[in-house]
N, C-alpha and C. Protein backbone atom coordinates (compact mmCIF):
# COMPACT_ATOMS: atom_id res chain seq x y z
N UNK A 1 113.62 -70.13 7.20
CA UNK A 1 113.56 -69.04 8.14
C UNK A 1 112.11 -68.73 8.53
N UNK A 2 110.62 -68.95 7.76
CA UNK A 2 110.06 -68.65 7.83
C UNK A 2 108.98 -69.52 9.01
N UNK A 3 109.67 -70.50 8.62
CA UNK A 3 109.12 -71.43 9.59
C UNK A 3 109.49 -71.52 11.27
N UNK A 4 110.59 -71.40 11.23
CA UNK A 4 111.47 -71.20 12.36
C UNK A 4 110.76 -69.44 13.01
N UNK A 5 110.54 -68.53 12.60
CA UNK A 5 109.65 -67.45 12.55
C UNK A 5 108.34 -67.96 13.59
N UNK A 6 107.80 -68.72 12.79
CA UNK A 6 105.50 -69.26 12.87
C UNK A 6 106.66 -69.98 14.10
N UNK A 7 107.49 -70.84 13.97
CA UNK A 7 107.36 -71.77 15.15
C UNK A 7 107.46 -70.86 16.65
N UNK A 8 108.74 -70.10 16.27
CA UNK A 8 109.06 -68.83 17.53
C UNK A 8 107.96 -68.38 18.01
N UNK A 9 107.04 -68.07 17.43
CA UNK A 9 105.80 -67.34 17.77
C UNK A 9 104.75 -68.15 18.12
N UNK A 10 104.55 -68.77 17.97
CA UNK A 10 103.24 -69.92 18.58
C UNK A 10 103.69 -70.65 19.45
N UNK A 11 105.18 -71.24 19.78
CA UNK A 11 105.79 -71.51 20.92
C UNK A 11 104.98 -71.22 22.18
N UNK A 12 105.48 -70.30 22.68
CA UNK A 12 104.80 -69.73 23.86
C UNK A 12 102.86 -69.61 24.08
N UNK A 13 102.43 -69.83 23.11
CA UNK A 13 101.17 -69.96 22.95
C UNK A 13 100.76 -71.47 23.16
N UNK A 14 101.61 -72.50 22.64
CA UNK A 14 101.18 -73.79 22.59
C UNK A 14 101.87 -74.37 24.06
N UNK A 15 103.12 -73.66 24.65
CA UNK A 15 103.36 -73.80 25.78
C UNK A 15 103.10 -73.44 27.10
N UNK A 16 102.06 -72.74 27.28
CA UNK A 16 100.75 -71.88 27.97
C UNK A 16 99.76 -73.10 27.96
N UNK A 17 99.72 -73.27 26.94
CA UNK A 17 98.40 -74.40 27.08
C UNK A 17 98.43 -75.85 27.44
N UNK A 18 99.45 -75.97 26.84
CA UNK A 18 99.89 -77.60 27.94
C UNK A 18 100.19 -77.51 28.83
N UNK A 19 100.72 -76.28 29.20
CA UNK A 19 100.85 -75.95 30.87
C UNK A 19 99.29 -76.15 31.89
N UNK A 20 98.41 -75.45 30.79
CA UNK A 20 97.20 -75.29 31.58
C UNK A 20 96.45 -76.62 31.68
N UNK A 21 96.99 -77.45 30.17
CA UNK A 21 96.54 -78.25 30.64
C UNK A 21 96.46 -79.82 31.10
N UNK A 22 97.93 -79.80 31.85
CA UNK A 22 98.22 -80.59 32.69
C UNK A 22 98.44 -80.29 34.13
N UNK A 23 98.26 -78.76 34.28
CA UNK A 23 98.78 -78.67 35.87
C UNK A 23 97.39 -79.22 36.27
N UNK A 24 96.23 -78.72 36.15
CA UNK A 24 95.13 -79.45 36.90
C UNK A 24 94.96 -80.76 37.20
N UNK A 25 95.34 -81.83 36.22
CA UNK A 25 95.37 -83.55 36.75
C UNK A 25 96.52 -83.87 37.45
N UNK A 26 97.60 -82.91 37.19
CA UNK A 26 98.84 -82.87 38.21
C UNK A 26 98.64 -82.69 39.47
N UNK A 27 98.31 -81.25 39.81
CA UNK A 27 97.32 -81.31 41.18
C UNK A 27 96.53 -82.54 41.69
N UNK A 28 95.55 -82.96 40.72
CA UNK A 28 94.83 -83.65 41.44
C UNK A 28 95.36 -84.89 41.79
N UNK A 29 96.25 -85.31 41.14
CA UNK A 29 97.17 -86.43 41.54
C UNK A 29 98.21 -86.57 42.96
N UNK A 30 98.76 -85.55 42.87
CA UNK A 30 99.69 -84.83 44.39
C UNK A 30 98.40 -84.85 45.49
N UNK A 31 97.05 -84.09 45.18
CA UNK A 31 96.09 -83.88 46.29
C UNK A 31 95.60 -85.95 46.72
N UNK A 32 95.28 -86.45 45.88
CA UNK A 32 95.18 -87.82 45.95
C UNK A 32 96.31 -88.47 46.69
N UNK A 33 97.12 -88.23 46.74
CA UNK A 33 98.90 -89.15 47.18
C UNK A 33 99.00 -88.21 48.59
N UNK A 34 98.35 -87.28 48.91
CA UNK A 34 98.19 -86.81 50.36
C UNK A 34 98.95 -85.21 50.53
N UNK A 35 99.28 -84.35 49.52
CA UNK A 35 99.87 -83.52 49.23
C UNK A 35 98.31 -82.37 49.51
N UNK A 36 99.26 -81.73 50.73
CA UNK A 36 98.44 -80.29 51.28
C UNK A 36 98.71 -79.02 50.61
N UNK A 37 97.72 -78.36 49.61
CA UNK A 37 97.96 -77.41 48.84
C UNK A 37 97.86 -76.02 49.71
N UNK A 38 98.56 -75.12 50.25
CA UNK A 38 98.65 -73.91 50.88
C UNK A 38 98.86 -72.61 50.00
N UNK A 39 98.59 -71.52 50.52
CA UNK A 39 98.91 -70.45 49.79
C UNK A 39 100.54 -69.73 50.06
N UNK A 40 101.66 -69.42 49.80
CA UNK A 40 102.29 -68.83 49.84
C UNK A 40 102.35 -67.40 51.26
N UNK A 41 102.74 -67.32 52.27
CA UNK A 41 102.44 -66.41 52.96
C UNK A 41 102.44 -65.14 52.92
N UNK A 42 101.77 -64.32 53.22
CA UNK A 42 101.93 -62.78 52.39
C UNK A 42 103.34 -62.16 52.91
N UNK A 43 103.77 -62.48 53.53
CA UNK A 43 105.24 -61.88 53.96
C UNK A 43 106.38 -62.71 52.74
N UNK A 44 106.27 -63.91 52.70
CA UNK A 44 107.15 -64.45 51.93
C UNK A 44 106.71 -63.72 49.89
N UNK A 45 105.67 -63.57 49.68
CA UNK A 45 105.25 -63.08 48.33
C UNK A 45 105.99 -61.74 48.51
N UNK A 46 105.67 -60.38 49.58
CA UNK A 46 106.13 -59.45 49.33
C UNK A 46 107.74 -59.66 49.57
N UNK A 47 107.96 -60.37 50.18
CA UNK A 47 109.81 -60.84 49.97
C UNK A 47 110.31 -60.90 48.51
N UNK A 48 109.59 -61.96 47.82
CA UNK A 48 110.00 -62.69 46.72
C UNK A 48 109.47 -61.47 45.30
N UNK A 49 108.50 -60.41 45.91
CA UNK A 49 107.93 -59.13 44.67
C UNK A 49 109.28 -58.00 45.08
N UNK A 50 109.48 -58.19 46.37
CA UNK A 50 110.69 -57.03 46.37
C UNK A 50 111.89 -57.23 45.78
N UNK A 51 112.58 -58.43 45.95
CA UNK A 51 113.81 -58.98 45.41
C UNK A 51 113.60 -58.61 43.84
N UNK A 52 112.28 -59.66 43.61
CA UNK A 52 112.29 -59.79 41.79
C UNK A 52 112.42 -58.07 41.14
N UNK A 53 112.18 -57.30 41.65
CA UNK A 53 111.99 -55.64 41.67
C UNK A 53 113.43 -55.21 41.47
N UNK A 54 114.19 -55.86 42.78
CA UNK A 54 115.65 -55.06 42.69
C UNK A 54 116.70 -55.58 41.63
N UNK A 55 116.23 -57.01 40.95
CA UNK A 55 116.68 -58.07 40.20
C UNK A 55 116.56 -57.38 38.60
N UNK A 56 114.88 -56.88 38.57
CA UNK A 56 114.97 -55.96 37.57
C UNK A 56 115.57 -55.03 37.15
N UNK A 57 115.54 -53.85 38.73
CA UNK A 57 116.52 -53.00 38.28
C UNK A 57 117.64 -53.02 37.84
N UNK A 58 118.70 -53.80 38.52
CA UNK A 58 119.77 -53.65 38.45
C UNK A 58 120.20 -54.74 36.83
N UNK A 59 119.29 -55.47 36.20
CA UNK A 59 119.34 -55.79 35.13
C UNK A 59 118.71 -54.18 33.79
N UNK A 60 118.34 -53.51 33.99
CA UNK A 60 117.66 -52.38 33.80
C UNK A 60 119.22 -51.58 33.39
N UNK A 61 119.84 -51.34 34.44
CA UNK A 61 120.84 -50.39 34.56
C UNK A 61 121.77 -51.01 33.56
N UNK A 62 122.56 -52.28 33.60
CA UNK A 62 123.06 -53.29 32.75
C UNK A 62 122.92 -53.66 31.28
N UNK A 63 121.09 -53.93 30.95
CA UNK A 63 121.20 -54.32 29.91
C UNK A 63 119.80 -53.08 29.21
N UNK A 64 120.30 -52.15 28.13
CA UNK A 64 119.15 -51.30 27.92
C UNK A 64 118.20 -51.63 27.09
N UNK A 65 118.18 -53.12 26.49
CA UNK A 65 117.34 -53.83 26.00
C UNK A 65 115.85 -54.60 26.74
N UNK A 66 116.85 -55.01 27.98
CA UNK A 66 115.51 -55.42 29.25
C UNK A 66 115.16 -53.87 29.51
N UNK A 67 115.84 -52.95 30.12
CA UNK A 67 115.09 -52.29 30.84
C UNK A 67 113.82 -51.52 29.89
N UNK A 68 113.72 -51.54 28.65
CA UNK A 68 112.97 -50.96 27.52
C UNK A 68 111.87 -51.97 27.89
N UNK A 69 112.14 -52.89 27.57
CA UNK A 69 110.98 -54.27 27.78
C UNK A 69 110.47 -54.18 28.69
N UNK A 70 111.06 -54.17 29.90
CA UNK A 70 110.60 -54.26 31.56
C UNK A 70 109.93 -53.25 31.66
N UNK A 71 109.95 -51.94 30.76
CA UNK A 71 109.25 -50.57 31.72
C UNK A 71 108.02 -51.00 30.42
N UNK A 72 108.39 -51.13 29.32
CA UNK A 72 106.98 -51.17 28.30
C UNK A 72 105.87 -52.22 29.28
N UNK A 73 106.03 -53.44 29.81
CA UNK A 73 105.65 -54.35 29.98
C UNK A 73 104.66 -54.14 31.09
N UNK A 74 105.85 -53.55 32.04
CA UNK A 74 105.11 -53.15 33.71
C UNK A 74 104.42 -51.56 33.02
N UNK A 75 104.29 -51.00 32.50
CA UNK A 75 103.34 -49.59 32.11
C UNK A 75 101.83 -50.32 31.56
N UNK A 76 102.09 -51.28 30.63
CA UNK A 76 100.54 -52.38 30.20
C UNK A 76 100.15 -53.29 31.42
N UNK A 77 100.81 -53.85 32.05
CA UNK A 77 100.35 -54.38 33.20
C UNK A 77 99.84 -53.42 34.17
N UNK A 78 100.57 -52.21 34.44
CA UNK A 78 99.91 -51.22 35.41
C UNK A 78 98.18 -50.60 34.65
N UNK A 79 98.27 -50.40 33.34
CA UNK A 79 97.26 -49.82 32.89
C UNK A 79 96.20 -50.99 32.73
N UNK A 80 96.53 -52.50 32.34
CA UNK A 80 95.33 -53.24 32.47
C UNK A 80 94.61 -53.46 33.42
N UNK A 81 95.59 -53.51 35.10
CA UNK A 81 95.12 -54.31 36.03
C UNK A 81 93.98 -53.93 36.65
N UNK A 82 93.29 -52.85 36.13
CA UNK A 82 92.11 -52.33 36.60
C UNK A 82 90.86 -53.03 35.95
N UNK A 83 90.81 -53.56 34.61
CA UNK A 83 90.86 -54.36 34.19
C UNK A 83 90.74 -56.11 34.49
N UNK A 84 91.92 -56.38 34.99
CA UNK A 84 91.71 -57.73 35.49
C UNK A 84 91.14 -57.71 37.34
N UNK A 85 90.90 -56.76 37.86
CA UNK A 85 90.70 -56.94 38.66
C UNK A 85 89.13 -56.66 38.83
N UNK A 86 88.42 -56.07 37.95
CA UNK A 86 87.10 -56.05 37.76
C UNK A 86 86.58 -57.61 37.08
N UNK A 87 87.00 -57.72 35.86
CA UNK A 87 86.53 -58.94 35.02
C UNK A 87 87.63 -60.38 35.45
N UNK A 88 88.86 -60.75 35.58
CA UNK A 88 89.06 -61.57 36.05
C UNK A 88 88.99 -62.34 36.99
N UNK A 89 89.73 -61.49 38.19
CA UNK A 89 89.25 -61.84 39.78
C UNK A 89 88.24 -62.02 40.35
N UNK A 90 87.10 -61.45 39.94
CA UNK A 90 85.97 -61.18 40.16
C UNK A 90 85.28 -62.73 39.91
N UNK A 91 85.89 -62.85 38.47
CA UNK A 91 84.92 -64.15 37.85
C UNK A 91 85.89 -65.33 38.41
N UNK A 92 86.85 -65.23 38.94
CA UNK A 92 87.87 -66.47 39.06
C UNK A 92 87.08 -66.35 40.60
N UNK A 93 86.90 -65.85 41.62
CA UNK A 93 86.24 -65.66 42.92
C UNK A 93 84.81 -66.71 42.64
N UNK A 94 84.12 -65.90 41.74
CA UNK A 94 82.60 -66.63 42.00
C UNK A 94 83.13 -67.80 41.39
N UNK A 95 83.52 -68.28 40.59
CA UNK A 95 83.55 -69.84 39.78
C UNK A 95 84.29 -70.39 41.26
N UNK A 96 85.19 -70.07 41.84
CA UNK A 96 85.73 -70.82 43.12
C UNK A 96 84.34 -70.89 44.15
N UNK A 97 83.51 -69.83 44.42
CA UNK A 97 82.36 -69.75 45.34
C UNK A 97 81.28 -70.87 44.85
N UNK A 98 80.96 -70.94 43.54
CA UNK A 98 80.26 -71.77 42.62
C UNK A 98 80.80 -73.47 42.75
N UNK A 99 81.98 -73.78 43.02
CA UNK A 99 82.37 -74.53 42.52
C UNK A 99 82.54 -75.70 44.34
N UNK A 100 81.84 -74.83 45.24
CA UNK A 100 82.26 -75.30 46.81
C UNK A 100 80.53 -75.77 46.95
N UNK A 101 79.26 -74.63 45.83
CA UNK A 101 78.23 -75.28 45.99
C UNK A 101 77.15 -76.25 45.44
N UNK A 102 78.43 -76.66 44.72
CA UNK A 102 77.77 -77.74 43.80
C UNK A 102 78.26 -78.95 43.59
């Protein structure tokens, strides 16, 4: 049990990171084979943030286990993002600005 425990929990930690770090040679492989990388359009994102919203709720109303999770989750995300938007964005911006002059 205890193991099955350490494994549950580092899971998602070790699966974050092979994520991170294969999407980059993945990309660069698709960009090589002629694959045009675009951004998502801001009409289609606020489509796809409104839905996921009403998807919550109505899982919220349903199950009182998500909606506990979902409001703890979105209350730390609301209170960090001041936060990531000073020290993350900021530094993910210049390393992209940095990275066009060198």
């Amino acid at each position: 049990m205890a193991a099955a425990n350490i494994s549950a929990r580092r899971s998602p930690t070790w699966i974050t990171g092979k994520y991170d770090a294969v999407n980059a040679p993945a990309l660069k492989r698709l960009i090589v084979n002629g694959a045009i990388l675009k951004a998502f359009p801001q009409e289609v994102l606020e489509a796809c943030y409104s839905t996921a919203n009403e998807i919550y709720a109505d899982l919220a109303k349903t199950n009182p286990h998500f909606g506990k999770r979902h409001a703890s989750m979105m209350a730390f995300k609301n209170d960090s993002l001041p936060w990531t938007q000073v020290a993350e964005l900021s530094y993910d911006s210049f390393m992209a600005r940095m990275r066009t002059k060198t």
